[in-house]
PDB file of N, CA and C in Angstrom:
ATOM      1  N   UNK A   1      -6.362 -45.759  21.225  1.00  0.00           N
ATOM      2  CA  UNK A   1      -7.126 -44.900  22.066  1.00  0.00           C
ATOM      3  C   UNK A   1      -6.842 -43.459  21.642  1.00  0.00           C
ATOM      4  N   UNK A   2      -7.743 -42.601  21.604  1.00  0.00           N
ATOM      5  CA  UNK A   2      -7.837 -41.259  20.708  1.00  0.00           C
ATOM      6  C   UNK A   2      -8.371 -40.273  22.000  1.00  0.00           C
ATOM      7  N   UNK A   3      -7.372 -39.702  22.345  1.00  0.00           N
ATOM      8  CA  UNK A   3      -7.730 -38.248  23.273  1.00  0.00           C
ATOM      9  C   UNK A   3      -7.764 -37.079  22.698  1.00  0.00           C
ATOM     10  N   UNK A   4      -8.733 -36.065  23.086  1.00  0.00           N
ATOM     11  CA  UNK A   4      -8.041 -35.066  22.114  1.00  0.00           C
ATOM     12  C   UNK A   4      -7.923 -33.635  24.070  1.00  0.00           C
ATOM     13  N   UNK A   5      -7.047 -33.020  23.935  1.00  0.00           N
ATOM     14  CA  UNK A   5      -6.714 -32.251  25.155  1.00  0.00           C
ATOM     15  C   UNK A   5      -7.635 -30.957  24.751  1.00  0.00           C
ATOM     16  N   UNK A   6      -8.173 -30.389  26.191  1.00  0.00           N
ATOM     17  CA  UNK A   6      -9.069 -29.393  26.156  1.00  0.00           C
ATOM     18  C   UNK A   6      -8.879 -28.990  27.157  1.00  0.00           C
ATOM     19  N   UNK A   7      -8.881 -27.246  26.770  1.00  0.00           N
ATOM     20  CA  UNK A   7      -8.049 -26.389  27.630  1.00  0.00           C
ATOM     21  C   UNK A   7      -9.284 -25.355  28.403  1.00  0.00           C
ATOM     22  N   UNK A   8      -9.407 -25.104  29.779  1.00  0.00           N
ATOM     23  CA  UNK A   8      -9.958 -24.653  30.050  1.00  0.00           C
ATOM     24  C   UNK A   8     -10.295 -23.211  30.087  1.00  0.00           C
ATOM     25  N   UNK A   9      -9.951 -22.429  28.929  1.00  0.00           N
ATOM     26  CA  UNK A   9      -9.788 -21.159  28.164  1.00  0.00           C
ATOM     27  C   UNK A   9     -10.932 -20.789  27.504  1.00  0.00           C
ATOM     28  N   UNK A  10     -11.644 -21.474  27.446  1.00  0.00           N
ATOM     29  CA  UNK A  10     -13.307 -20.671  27.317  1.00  0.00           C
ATOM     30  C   UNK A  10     -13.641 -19.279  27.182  1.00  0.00           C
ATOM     31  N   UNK A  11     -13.170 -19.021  28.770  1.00  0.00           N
ATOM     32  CA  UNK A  11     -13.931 -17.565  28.683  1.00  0.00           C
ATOM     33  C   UNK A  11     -12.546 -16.456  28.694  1.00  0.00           C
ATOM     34  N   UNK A  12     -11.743 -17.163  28.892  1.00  0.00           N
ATOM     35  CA  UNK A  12     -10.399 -15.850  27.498  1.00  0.00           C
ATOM     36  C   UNK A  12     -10.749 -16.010  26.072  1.00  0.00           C
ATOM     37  N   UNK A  13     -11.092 -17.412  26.025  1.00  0.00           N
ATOM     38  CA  UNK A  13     -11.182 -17.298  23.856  1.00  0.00           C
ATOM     39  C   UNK A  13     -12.333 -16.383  23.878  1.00  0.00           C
ATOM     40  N   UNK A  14     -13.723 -16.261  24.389  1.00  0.00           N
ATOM     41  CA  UNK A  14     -15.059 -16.043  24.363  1.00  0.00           C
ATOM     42  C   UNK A  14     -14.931 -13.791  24.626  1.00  0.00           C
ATOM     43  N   UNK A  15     -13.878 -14.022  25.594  1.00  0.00           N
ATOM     44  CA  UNK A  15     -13.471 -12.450  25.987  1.00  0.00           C
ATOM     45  C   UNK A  15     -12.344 -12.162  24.639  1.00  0.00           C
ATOM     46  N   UNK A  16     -11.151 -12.884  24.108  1.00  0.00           N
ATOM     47  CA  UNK A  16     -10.830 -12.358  23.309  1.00  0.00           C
ATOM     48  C   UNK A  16     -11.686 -11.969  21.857  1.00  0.00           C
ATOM     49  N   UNK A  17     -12.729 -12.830  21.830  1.00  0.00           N
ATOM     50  CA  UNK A  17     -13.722 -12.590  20.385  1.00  0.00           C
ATOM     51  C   UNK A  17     -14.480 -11.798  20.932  1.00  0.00           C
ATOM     52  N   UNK A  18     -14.741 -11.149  21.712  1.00  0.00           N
ATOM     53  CA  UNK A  18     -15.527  -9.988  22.360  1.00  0.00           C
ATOM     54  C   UNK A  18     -15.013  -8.561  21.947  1.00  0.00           C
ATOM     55  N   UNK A  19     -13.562  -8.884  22.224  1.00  0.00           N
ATOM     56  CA  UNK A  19     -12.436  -7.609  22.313  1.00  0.00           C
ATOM     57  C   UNK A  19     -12.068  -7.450  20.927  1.00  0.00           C
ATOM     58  N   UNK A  20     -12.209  -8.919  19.892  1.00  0.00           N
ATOM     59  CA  UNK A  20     -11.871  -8.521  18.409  1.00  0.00           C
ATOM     60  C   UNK A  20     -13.243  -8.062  18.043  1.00  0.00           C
ATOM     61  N   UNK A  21     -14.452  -8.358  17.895  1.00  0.00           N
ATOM     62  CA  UNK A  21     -15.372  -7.786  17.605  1.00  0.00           C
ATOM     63  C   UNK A  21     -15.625  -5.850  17.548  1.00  0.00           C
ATOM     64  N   UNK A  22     -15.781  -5.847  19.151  1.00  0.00           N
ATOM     65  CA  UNK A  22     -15.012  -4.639  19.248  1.00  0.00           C
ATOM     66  C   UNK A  22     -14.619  -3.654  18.402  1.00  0.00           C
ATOM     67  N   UNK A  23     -12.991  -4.133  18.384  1.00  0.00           N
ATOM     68  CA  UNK A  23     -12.282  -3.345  17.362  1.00  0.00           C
ATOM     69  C   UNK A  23     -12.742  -3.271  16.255  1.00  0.00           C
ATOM     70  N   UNK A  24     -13.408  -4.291  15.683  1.00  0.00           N
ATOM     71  CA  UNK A  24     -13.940  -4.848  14.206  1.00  0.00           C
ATOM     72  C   UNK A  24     -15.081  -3.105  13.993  1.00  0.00           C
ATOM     73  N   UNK A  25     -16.010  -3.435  14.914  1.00  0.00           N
ATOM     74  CA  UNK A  25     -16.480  -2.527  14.954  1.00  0.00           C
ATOM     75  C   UNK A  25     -16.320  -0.690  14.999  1.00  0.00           C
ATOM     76  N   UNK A  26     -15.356  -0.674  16.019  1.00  0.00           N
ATOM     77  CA  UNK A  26     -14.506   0.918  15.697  1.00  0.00           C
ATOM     78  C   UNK A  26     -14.095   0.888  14.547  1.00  0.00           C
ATOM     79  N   UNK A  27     -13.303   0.096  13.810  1.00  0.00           N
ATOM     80  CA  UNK A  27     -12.473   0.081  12.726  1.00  0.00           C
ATOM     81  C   UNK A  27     -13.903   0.203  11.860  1.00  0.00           C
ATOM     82  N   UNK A  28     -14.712  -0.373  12.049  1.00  0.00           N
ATOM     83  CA  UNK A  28     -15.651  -0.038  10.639  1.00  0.00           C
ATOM     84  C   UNK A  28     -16.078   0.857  10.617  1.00  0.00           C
ATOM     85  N   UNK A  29     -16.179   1.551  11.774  1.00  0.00           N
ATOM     86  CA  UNK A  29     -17.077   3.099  12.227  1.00  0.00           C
ATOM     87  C   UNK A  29     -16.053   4.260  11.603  1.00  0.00           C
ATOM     88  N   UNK A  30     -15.045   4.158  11.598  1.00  0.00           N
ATOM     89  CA  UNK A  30     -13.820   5.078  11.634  1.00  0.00           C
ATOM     90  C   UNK A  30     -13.859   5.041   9.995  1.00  0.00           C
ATOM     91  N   UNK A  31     -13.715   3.821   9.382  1.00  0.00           N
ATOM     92  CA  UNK A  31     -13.800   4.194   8.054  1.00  0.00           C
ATOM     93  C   UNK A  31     -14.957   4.628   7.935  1.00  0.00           C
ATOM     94  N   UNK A  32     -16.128   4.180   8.258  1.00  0.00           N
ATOM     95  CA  UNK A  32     -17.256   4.941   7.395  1.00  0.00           C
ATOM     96  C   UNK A  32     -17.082   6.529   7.662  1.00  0.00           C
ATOM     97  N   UNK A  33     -16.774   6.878   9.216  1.00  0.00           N
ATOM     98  CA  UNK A  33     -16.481   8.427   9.168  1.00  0.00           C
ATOM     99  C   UNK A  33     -16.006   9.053   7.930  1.00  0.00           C
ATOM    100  N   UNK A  34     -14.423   8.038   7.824  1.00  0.00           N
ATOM    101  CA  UNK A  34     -13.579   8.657   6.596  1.00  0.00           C
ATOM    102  C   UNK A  34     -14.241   8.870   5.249  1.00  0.00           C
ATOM    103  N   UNK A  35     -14.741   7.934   4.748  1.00  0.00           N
ATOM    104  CA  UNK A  35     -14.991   8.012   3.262  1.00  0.00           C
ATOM    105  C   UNK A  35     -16.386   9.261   3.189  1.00  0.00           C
ATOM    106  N   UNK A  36     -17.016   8.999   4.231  1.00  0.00           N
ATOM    107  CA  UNK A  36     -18.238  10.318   4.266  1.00  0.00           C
ATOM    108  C   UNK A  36     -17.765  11.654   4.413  1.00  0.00           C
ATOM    109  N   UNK A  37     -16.675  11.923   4.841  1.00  0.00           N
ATOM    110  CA  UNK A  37     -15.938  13.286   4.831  1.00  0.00           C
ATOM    111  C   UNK A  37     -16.087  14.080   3.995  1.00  0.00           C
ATOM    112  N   UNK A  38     -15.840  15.162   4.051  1.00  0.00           N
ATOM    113  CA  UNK A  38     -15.397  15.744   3.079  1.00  0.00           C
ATOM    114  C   UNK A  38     -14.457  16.486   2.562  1.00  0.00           C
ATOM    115  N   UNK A  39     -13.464  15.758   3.413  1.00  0.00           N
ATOM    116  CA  UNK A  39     -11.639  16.087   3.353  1.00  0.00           C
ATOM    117  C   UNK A  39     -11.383  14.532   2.460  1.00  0.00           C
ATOM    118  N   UNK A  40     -11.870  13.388   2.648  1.00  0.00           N
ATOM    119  CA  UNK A  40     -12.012  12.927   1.272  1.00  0.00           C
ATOM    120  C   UNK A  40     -12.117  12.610   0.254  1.00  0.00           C
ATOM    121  N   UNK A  41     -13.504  13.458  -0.169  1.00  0.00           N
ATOM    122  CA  UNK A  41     -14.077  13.262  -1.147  1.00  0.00           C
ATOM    123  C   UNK A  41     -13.214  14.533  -2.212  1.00  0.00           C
ATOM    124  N   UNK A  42     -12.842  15.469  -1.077  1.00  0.00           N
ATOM    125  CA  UNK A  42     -11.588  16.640  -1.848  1.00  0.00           C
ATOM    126  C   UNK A  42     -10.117  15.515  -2.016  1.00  0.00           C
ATOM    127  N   UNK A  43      -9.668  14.879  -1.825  1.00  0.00           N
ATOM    128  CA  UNK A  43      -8.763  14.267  -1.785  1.00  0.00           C
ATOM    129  C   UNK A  43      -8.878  13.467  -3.050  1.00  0.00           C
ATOM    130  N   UNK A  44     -10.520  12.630  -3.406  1.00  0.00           N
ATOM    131  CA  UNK A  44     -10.049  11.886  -4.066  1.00  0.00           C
ATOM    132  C   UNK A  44     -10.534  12.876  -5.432  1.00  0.00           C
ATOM    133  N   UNK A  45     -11.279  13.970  -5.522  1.00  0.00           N
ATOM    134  CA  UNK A  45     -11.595  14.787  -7.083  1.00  0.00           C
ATOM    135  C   UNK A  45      -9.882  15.626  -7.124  1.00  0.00           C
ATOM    136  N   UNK A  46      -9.036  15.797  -6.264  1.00  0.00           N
ATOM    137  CA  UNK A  46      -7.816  16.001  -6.581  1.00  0.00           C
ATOM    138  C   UNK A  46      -6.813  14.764  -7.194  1.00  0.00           C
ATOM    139  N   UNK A  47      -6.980  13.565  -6.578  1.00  0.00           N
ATOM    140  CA  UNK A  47      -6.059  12.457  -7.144  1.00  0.00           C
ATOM    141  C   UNK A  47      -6.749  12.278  -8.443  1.00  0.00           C
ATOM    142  N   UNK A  48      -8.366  12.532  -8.962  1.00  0.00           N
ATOM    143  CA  UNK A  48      -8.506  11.997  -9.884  1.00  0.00           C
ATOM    144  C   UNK A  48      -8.470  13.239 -11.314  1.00  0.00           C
ATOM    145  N   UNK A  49      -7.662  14.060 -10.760  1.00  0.00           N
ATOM    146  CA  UNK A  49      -6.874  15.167 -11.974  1.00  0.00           C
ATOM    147  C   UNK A  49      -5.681  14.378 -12.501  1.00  0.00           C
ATOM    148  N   UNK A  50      -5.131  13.322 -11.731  1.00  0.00           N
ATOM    149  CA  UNK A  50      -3.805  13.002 -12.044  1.00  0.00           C
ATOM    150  C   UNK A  50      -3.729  11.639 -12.566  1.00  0.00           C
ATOM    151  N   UNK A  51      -3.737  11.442 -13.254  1.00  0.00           N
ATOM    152  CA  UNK A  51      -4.083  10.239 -14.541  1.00  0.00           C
ATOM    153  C   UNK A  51      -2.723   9.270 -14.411  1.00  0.00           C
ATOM    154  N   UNK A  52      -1.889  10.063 -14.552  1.00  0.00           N
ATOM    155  CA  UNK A  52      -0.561   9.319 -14.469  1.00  0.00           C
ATOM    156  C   UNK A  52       0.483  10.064 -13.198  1.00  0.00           C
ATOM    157  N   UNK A  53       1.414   9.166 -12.333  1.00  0.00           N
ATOM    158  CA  UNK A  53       2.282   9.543 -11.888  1.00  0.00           C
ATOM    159  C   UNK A  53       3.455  10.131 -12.776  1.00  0.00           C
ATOM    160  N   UNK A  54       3.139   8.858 -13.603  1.00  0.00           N
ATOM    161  CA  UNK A  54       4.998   9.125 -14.825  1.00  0.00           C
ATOM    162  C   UNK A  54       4.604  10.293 -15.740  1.00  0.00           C
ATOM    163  N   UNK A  55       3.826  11.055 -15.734  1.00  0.00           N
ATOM    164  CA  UNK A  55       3.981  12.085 -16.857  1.00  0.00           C
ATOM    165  C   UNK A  55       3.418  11.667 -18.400  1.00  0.00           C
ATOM    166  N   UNK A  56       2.733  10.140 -18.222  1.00  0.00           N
ATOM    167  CA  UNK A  56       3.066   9.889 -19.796  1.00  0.00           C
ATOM    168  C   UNK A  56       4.011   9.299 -20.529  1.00  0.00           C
ATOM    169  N   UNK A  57       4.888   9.131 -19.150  1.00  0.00           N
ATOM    170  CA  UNK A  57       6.013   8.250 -19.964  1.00  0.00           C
ATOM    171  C   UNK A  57       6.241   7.121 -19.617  1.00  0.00           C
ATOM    172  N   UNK A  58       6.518   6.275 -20.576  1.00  0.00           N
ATOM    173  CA  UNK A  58       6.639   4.505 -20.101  1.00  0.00           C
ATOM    174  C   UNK A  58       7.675   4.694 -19.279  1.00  0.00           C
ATOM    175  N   UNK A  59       7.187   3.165 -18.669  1.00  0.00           N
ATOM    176  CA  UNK A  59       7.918   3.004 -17.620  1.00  0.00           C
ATOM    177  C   UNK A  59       9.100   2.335 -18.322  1.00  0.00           C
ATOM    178  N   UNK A  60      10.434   2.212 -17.576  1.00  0.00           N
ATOM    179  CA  UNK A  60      11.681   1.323 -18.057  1.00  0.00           C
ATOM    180  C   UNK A  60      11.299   0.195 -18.048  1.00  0.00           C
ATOM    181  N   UNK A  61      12.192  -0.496 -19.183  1.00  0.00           N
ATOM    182  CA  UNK A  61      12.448  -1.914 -18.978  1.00  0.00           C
ATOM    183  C   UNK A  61      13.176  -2.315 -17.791  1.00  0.00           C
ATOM    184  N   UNK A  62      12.471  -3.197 -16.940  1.00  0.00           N
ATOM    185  CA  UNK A  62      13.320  -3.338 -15.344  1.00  0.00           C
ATOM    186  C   UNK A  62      14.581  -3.911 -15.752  1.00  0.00           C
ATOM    187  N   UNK A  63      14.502  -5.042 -17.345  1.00  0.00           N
ATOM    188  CA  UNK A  63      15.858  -5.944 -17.729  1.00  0.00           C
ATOM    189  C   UNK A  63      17.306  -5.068 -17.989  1.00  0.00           C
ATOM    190  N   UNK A  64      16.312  -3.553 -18.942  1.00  0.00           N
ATOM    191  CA  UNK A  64      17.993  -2.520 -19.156  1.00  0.00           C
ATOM    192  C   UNK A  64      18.449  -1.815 -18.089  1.00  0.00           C
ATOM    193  N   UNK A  65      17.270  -1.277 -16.996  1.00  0.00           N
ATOM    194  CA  UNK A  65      17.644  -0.844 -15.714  1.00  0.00           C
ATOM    195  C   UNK A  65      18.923  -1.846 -14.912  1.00  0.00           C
ATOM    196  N   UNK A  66      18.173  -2.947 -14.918  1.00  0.00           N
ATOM    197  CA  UNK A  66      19.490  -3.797 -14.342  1.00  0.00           C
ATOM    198  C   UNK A  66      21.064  -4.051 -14.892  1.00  0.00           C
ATOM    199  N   UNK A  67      20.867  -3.839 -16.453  1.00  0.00           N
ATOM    200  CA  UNK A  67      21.648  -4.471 -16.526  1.00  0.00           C
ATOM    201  C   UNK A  67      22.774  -3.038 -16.623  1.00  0.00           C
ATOM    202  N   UNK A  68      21.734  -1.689 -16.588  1.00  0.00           N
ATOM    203  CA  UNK A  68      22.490  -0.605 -16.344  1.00  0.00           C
ATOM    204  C   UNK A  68      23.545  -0.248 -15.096  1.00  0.00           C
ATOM    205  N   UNK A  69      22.626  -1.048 -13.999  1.00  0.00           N
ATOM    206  CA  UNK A  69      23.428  -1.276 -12.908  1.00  0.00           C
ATOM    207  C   UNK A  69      24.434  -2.284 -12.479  1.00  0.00           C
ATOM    208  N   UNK A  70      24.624  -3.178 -13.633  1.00  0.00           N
ATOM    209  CA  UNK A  70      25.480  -4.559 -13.068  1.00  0.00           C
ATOM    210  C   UNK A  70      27.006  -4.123 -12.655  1.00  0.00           C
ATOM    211  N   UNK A  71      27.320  -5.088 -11.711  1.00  0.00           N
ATOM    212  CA  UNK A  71      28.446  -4.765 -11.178  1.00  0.00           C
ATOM    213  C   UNK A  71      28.910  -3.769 -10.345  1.00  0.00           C
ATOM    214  N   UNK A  72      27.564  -2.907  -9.971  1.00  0.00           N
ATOM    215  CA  UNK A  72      27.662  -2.262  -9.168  1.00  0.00           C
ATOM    216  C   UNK A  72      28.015  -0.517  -9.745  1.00  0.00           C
ATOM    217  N   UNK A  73      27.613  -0.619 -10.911  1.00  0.00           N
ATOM    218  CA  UNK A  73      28.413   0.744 -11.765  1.00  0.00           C
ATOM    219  C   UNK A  73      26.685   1.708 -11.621  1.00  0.00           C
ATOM    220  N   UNK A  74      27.423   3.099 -11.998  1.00  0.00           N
ATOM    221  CA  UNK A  74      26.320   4.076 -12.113  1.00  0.00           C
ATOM    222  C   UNK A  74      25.954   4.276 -13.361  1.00  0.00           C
ATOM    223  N   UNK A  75      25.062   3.787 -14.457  1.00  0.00           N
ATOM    224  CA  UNK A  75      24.758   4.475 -15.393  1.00  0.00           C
ATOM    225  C   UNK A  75      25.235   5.776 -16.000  1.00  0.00           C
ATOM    226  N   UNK A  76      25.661   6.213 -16.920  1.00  0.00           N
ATOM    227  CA  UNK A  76      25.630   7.570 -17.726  1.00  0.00           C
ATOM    228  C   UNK A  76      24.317   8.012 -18.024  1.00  0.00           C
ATOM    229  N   UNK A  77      23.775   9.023 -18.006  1.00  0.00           N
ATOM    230  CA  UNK A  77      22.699   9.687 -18.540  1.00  0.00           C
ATOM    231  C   UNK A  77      22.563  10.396 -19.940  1.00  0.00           C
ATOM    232  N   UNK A  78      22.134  10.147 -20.459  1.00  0.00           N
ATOM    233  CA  UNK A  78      21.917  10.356 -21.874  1.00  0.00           C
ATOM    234  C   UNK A  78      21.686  11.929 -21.906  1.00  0.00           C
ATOM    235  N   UNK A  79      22.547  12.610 -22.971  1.00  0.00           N
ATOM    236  CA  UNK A  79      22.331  13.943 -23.054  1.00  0.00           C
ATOM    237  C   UNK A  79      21.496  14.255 -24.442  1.00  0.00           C
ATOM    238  N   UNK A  80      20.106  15.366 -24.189  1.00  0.00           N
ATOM    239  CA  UNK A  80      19.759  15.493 -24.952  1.00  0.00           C
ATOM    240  C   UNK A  80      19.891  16.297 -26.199  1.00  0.00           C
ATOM    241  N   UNK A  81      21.106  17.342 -25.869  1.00  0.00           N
ATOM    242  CA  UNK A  81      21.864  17.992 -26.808  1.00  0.00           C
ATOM    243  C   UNK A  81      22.892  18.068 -26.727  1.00  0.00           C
ATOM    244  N   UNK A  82      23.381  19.177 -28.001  1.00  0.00           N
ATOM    245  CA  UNK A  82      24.701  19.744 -27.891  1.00  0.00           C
ATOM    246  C   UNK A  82      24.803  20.256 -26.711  1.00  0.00           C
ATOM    247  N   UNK A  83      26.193  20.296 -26.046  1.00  0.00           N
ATOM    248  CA  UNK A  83      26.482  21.428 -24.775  1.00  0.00           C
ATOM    249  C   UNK A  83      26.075  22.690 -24.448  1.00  0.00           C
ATOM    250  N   UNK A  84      25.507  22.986 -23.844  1.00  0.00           N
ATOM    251  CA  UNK A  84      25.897  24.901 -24.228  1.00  0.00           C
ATOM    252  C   UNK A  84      24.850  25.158 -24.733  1.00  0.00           C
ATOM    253  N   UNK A  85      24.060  24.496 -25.869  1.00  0.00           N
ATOM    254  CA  UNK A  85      22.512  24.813 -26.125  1.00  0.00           C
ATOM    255  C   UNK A  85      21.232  25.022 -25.708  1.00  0.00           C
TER     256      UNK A  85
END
């Protein structure tokens, strides 16, 4: 014999998909505000001056990073000259 239990929550499930809709809706309104801005559109012709975070320079090997740190030690930093120069 096969029951299956049914909860008389109808109109909370029916009110909670009301209340997510809703939000669904602000939330879509709010972005479209955003991207139509034009504190945006300055935002993104400024991020798109900047090509790279790193400068151009590769990123580390994560394997020598680690193994720079094993045991809990601090790396030395590599000097690029003589002292004093």
């Amino acid at each position: 014999m096969s029951t299956t239990k049914t909860t008389g929550n109808t109109a909370s499930t029916t009110a909670g998909q009301d209340k997510l809709a809703a939000l669904h809706e602000q939330i879509s309104e709010g972005v479209a505000a955003l991207v139509e801005s034009q504190g945006w559109r300055a935002m993104l012709d400024t991020a798109a001056k900047f090509h790279s975070y790193r400068g151009g320079k590769p990123a580390p090997d994560r394997r020598a990073v680690a193994a720079g740190h094993s045991g809990g030690r601090v790396p030395q930093l590599a000097e690029s000259g003589p002292a004093g120069a």
